[in-house]
C-alpha atoms as a PDB file:
ATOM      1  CA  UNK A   1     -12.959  33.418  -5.322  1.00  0.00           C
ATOM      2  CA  UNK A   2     -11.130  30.744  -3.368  1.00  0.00           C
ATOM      3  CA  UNK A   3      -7.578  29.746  -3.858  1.00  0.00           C
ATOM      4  CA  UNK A   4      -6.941  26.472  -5.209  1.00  0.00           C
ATOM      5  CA  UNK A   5      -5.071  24.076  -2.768  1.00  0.00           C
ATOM      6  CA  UNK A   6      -2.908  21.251  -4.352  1.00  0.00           C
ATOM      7  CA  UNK A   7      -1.302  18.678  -2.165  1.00  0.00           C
ATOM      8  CA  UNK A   8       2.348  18.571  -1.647  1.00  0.00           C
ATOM      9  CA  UNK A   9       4.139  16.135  -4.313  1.00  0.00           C
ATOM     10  CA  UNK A  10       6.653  15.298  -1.645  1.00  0.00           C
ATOM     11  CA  UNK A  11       6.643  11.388  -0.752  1.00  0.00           C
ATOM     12  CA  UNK A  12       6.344   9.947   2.461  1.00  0.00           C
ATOM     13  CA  UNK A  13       9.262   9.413   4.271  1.00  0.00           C
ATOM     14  CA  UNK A  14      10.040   5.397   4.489  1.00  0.00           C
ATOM     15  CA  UNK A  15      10.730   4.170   8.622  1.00  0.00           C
ATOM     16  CA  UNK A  16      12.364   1.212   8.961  1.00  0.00           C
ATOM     17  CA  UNK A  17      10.628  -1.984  10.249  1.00  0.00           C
ATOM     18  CA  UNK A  18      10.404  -2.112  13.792  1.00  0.00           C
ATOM     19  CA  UNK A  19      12.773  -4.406  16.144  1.00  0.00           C
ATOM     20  CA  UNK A  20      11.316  -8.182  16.907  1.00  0.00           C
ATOM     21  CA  UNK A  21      11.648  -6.585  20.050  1.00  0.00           C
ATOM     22  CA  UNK A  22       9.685  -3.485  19.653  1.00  0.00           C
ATOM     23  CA  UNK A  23       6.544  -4.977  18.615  1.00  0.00           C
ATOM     24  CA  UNK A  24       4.220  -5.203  21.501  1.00  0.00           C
ATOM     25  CA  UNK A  25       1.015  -6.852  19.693  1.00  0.00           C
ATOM     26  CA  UNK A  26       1.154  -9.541  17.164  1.00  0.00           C
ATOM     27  CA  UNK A  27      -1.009  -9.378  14.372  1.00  0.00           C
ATOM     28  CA  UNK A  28      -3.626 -12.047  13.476  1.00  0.00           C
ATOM     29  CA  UNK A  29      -1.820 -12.946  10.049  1.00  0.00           C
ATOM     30  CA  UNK A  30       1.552 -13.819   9.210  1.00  0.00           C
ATOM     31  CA  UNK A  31       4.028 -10.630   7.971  1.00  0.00           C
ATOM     32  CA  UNK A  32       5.824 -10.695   4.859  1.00  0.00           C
ATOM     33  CA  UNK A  33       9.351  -9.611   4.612  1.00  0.00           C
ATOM     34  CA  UNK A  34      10.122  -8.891   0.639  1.00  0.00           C
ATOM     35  CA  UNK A  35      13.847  -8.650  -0.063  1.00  0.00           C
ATOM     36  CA  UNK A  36      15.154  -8.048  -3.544  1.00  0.00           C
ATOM     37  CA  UNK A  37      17.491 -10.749  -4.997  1.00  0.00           C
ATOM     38  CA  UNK A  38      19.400 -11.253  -8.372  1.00  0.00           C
ATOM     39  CA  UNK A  39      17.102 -11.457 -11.509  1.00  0.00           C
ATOM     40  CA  UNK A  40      16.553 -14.923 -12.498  1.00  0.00           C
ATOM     41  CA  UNK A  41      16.368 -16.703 -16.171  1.00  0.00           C
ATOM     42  CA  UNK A  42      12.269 -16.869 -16.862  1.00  0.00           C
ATOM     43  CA  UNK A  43      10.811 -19.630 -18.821  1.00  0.00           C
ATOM     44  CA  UNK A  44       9.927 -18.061 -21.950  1.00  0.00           C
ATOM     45  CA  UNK A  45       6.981 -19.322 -24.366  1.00  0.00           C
ATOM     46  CA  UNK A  46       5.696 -18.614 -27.769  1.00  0.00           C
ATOM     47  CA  UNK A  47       3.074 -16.438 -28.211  1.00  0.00           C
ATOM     48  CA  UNK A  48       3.171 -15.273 -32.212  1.00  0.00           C
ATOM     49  CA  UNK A  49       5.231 -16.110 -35.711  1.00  0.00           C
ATOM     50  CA  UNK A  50       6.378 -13.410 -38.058  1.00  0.00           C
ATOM     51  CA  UNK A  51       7.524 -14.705 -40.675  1.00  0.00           C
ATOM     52  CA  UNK A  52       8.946 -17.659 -38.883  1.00  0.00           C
ATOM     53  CA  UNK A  53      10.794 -15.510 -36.296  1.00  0.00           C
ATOM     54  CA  UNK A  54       9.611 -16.751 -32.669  1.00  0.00           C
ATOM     55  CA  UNK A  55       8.249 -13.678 -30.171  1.00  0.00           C
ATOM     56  CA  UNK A  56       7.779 -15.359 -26.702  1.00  0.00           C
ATOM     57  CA  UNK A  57       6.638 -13.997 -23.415  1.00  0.00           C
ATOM     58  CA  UNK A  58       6.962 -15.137 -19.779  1.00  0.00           C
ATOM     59  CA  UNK A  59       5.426 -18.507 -18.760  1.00  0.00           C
ATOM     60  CA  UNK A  60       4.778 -16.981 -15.237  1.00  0.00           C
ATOM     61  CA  UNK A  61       4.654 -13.097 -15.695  1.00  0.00           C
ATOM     62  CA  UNK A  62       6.216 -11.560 -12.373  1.00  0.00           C
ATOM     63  CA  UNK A  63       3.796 -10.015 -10.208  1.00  0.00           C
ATOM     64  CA  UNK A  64       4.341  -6.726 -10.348  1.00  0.00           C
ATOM     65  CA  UNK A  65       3.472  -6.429 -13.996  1.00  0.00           C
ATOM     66  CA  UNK A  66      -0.016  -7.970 -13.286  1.00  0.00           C
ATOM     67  CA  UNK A  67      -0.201  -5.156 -10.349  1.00  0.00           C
ATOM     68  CA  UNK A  68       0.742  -2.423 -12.612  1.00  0.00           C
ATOM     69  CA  UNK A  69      -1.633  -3.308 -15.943  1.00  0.00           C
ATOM     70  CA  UNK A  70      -4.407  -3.283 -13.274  1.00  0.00           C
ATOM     71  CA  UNK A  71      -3.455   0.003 -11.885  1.00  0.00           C
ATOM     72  CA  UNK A  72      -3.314   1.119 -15.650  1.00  0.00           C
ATOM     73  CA  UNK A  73      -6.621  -0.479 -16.230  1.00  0.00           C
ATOM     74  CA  UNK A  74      -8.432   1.598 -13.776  1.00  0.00           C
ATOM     75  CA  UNK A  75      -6.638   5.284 -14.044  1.00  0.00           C
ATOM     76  CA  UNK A  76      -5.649   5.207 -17.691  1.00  0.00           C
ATOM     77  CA  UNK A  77      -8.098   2.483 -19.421  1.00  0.00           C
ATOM     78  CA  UNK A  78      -7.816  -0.292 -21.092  1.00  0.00           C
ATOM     79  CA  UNK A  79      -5.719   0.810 -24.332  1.00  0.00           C
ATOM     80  CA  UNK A  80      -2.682   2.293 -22.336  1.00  0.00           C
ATOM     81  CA  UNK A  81      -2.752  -0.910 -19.696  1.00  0.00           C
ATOM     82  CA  UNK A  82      -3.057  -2.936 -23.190  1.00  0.00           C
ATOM     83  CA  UNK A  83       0.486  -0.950 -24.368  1.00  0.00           C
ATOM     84  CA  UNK A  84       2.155  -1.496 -21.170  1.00  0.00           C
ATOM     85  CA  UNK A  85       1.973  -5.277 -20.635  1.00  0.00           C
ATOM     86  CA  UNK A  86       2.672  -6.230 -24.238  1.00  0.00           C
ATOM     87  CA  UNK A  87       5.788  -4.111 -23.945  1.00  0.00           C
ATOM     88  CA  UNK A  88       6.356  -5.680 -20.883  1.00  0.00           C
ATOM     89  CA  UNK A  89       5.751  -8.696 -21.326  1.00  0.00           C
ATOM     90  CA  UNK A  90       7.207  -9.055 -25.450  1.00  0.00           C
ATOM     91  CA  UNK A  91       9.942  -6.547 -24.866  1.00  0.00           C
ATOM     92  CA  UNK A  92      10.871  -3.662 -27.198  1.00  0.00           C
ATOM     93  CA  UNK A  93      12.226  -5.385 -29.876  1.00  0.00           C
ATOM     94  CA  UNK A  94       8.696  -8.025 -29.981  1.00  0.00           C
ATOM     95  CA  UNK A  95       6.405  -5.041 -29.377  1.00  0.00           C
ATOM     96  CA  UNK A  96       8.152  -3.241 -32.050  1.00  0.00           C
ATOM     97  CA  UNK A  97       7.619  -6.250 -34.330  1.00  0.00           C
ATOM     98  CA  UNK A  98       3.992  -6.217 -33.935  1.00  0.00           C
ATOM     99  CA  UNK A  99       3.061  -3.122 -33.918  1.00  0.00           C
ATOM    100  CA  UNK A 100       4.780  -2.868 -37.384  1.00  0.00           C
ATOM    101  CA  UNK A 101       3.319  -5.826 -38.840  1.00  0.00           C
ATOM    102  CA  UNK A 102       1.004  -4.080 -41.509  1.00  0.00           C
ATOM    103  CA  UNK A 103      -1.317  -7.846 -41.658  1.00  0.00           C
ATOM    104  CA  UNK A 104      -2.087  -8.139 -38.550  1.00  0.00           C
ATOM    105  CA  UNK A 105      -5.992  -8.380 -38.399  1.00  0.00           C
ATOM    106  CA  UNK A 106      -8.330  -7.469 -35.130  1.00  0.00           C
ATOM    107  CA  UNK A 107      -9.048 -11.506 -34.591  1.00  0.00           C
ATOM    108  CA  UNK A 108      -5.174 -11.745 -34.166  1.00  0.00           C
ATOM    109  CA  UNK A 109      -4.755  -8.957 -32.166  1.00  0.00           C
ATOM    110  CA  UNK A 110      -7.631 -10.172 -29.697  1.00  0.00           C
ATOM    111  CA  UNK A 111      -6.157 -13.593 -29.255  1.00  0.00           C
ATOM    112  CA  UNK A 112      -2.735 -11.816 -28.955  1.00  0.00           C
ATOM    113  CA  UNK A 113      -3.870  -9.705 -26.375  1.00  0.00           C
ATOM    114  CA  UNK A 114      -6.504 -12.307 -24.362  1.00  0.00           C
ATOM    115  CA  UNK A 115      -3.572 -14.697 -23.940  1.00  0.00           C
ATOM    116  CA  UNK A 116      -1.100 -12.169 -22.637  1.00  0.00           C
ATOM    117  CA  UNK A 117      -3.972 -10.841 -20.342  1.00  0.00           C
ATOM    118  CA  UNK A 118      -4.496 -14.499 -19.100  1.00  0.00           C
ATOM    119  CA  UNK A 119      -1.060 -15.212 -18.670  1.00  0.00           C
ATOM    120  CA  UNK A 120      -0.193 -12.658 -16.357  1.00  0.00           C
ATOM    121  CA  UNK A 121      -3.149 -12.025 -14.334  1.00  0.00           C
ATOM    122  CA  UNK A 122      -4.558 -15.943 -14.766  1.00  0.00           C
ATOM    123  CA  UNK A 123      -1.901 -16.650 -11.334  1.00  0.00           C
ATOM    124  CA  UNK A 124      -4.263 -14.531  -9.915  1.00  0.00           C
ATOM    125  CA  UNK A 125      -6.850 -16.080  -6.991  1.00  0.00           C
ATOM    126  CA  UNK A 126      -9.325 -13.589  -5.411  1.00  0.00           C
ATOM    127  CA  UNK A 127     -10.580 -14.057  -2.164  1.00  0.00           C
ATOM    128  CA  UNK A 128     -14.174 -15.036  -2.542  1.00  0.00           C
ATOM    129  CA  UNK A 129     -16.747 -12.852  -1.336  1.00  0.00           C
END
């Protein structure tokens, strides 16, 4: 019987970008350079009532969140990419809320859900085929 290989869990070491004057060949699009910054205030809007209590999520969702429920989407499925961006997206305190809200009924959970879903990956444009 063969022995089982894994691959090594080690991540690949990081090298910085390259000198302007290093390059030799310039690329046929233009490079991004990313830099991290102070958080921001977000505009915030309402998405449910509890009992008159306001729960509000992002009006423009960053990014990244829209990049990670879609990574969930395809490894994990649906349900856990589902968990993530409401948690993301409501924070603890609104997820907490509405997952504890014995009334809620599957109609308001869809629209919940399809709105959140639309909000963060609706800033999304795919290059046509």
């Amino acid at each position: 019987m063969a022995a089982k290989v894994t691959a090594s869990k080690k991540a690949p070491a990081r090298r910085p970008a390259p000198s302007p004057a290093a390059r030799t060949a310039e690329p046929d699009f233009e490079v991004l350079r990313l830099t991290t910054s102070q958080q921001v205030d977000e505009e915030r809007v309402p998405l449910f009532y509890i009992d008159d209590v306001e729960y509000c999520i992002p009006k423009r969702p960053r990014m990244n969140i829209a990049l990670q429920y879609m990574h969930l989407a395809k490894d994990e499925g649906d349900a856990i990419a589902t968990d993530y961006l409401l948690g993301s997206l409501l924070g603890e305190d609104g997820y907490r809320a509405l997952r504890e809200y014995d009334q809620l009924t599957p109609e308001q959970f869809q629209q919940i859900t399809v709105i959140a879903t639309r909000q963060t990956l609706g800033a999304l444009e795919f290059p046509k085929a």
